[in-house]
Protein backbone atom coordinates (compact mmCIF):
# COMPACT_ATOMS: atom_id res chain seq x y z
CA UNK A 1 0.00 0.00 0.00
CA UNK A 2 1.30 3.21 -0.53
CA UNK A 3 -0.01 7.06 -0.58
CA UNK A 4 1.55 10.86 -1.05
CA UNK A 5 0.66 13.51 1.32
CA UNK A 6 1.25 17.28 1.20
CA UNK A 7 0.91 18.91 3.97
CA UNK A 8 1.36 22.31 2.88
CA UNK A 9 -1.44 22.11 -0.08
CA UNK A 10 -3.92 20.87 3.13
CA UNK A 11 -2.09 24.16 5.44
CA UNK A 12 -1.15 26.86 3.16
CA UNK A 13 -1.73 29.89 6.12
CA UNK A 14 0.36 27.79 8.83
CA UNK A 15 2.85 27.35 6.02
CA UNK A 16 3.37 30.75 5.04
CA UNK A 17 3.74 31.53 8.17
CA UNK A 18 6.41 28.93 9.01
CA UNK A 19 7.81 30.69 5.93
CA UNK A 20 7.73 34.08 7.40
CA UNK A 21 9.49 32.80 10.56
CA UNK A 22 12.25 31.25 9.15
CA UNK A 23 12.97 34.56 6.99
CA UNK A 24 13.32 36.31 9.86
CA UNK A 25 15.38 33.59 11.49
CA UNK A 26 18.09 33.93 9.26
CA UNK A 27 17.54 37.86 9.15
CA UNK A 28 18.78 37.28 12.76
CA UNK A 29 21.15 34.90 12.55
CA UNK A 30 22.68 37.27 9.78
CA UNK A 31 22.57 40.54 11.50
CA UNK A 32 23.86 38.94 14.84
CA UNK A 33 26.74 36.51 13.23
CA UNK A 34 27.49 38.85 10.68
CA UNK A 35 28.90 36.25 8.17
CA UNK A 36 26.90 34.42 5.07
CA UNK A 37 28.76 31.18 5.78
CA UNK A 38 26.69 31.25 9.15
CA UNK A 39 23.40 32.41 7.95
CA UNK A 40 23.66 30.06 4.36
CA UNK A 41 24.75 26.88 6.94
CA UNK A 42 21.59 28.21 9.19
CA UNK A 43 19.36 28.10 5.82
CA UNK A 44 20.27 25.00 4.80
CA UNK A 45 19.46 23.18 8.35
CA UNK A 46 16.06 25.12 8.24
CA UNK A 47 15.20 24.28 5.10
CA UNK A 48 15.65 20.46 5.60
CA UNK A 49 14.09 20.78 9.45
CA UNK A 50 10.69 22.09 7.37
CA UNK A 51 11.22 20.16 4.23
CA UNK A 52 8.67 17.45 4.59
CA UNK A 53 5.86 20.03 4.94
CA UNK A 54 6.23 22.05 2.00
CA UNK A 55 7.69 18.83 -0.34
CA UNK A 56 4.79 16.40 -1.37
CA UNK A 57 5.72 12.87 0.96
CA UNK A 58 5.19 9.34 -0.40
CA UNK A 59 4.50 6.31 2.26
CA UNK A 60 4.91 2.87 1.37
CA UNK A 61 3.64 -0.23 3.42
CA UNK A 62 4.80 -3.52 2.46
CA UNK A 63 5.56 -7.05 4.24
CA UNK A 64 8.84 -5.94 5.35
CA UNK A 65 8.39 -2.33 6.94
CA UNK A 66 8.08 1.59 6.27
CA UNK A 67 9.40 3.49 3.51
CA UNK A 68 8.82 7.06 3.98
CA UNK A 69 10.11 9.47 0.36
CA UNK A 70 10.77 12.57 1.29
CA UNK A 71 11.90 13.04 -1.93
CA UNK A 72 15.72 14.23 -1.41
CA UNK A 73 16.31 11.70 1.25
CA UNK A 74 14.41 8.15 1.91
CA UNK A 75 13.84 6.64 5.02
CA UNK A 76 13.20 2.44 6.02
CA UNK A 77 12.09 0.69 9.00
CA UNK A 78 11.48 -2.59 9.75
CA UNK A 79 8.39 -3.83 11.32
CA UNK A 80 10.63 -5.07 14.09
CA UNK A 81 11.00 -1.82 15.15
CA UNK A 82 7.64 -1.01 16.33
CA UNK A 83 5.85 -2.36 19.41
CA UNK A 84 2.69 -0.30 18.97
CA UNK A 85 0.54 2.46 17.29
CA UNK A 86 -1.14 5.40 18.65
CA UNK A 87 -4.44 6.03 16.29
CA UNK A 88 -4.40 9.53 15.87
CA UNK A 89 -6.94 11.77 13.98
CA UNK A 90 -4.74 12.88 10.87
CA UNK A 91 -2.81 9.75 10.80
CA UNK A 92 -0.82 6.84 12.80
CA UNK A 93 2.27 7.20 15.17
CA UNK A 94 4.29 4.11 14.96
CA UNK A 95 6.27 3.37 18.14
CA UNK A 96 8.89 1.16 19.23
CA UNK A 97 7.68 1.64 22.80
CA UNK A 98 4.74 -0.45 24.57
CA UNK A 99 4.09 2.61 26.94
CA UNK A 100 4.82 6.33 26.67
CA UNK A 101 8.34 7.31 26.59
CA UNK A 102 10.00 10.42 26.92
CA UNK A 103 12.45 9.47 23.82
CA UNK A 104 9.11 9.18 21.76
CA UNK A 105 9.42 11.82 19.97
CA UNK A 106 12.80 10.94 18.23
CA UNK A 107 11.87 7.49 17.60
CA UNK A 108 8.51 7.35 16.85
CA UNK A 109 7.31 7.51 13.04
CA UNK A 110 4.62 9.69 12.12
CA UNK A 111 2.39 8.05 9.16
CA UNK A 112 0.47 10.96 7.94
CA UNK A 113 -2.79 10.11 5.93
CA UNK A 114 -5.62 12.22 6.71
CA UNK A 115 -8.07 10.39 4.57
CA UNK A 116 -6.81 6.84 5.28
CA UNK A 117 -6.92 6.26 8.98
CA UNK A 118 -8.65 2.99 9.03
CA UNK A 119 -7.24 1.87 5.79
CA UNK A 120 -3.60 2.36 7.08
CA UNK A 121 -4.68 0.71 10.39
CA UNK A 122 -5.88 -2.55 8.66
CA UNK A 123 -2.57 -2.42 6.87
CA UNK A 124 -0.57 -2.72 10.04
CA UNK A 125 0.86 -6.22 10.97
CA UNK A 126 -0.91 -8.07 13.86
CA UNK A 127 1.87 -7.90 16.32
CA UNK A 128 1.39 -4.37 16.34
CA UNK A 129 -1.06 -3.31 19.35
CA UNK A 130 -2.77 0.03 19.56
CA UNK A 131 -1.09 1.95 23.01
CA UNK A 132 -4.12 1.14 24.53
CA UNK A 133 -3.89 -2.81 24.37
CA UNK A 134 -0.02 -2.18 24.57
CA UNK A 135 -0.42 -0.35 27.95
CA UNK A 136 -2.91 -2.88 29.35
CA UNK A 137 -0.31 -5.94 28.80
């Protein structure tokens, strides 16, 4: 199974104003460094912190994992990796913890599909509990 989001398309105000904000970021980090080295080095870790919301992003489900295109860069996970999912309105967090952690948010995998909830979730191998079920055992 696979699918292409783009979150900017579905966000355009909350885009232009991420936009806005990291225009005046590197007005700042110019006028208080001083040096383009600084500010174009500052640009180019902005522009690839924010790239997978204005960039359409391709998912890909198969038997062996995750594939996530971002389109310059690719990601892959196994299956192995996860221990759970957390159903979420917009999409599905994949997690490699049973319970919340506080490392979560680093190692967690965010499958965005905003029309495909319960399609994704029927795509998800068995051993995979929702947080819920995950919590309870």
């Amino acid at each position: 199974m696979s699918w292409r989001t783009h979150l900017f398309r579905r966000r355009p105000a909350r885009g232009l104003a991420g936009i806005v904000l990291v225009i005046t970021t590197l007005l700042l980090v110019q006028a208080a460094g001083e040096t383009a080295l600084l500010t174009v080095l500052a640009g180019l870790a902005l522009v690839l912190t924010v790239w997978p919301f204005y960039a359409p992003v391709r998912y890909r489900l198969d038997a062996q994992g995750v594939t996530v295109d971002y389109g310059i860069w690719r990601r892959r996970w196994p299956w192995s990796r996860f221990r759970a999912y957390v159903p979420l309105a917009d999409g599905i967090l994949l997690t490699p913890f049973a319970h919340h952690h506080r490392l979560e948010r680093f190692r967690a995998v965010l499958l965005s599909c905003p029309e495909r909830v319960d399609e994704v979730r029927a795509q998800l191998p068995p051993e995979l509990v929702p947080r819920e079920t995950a919590a309870a055992s």
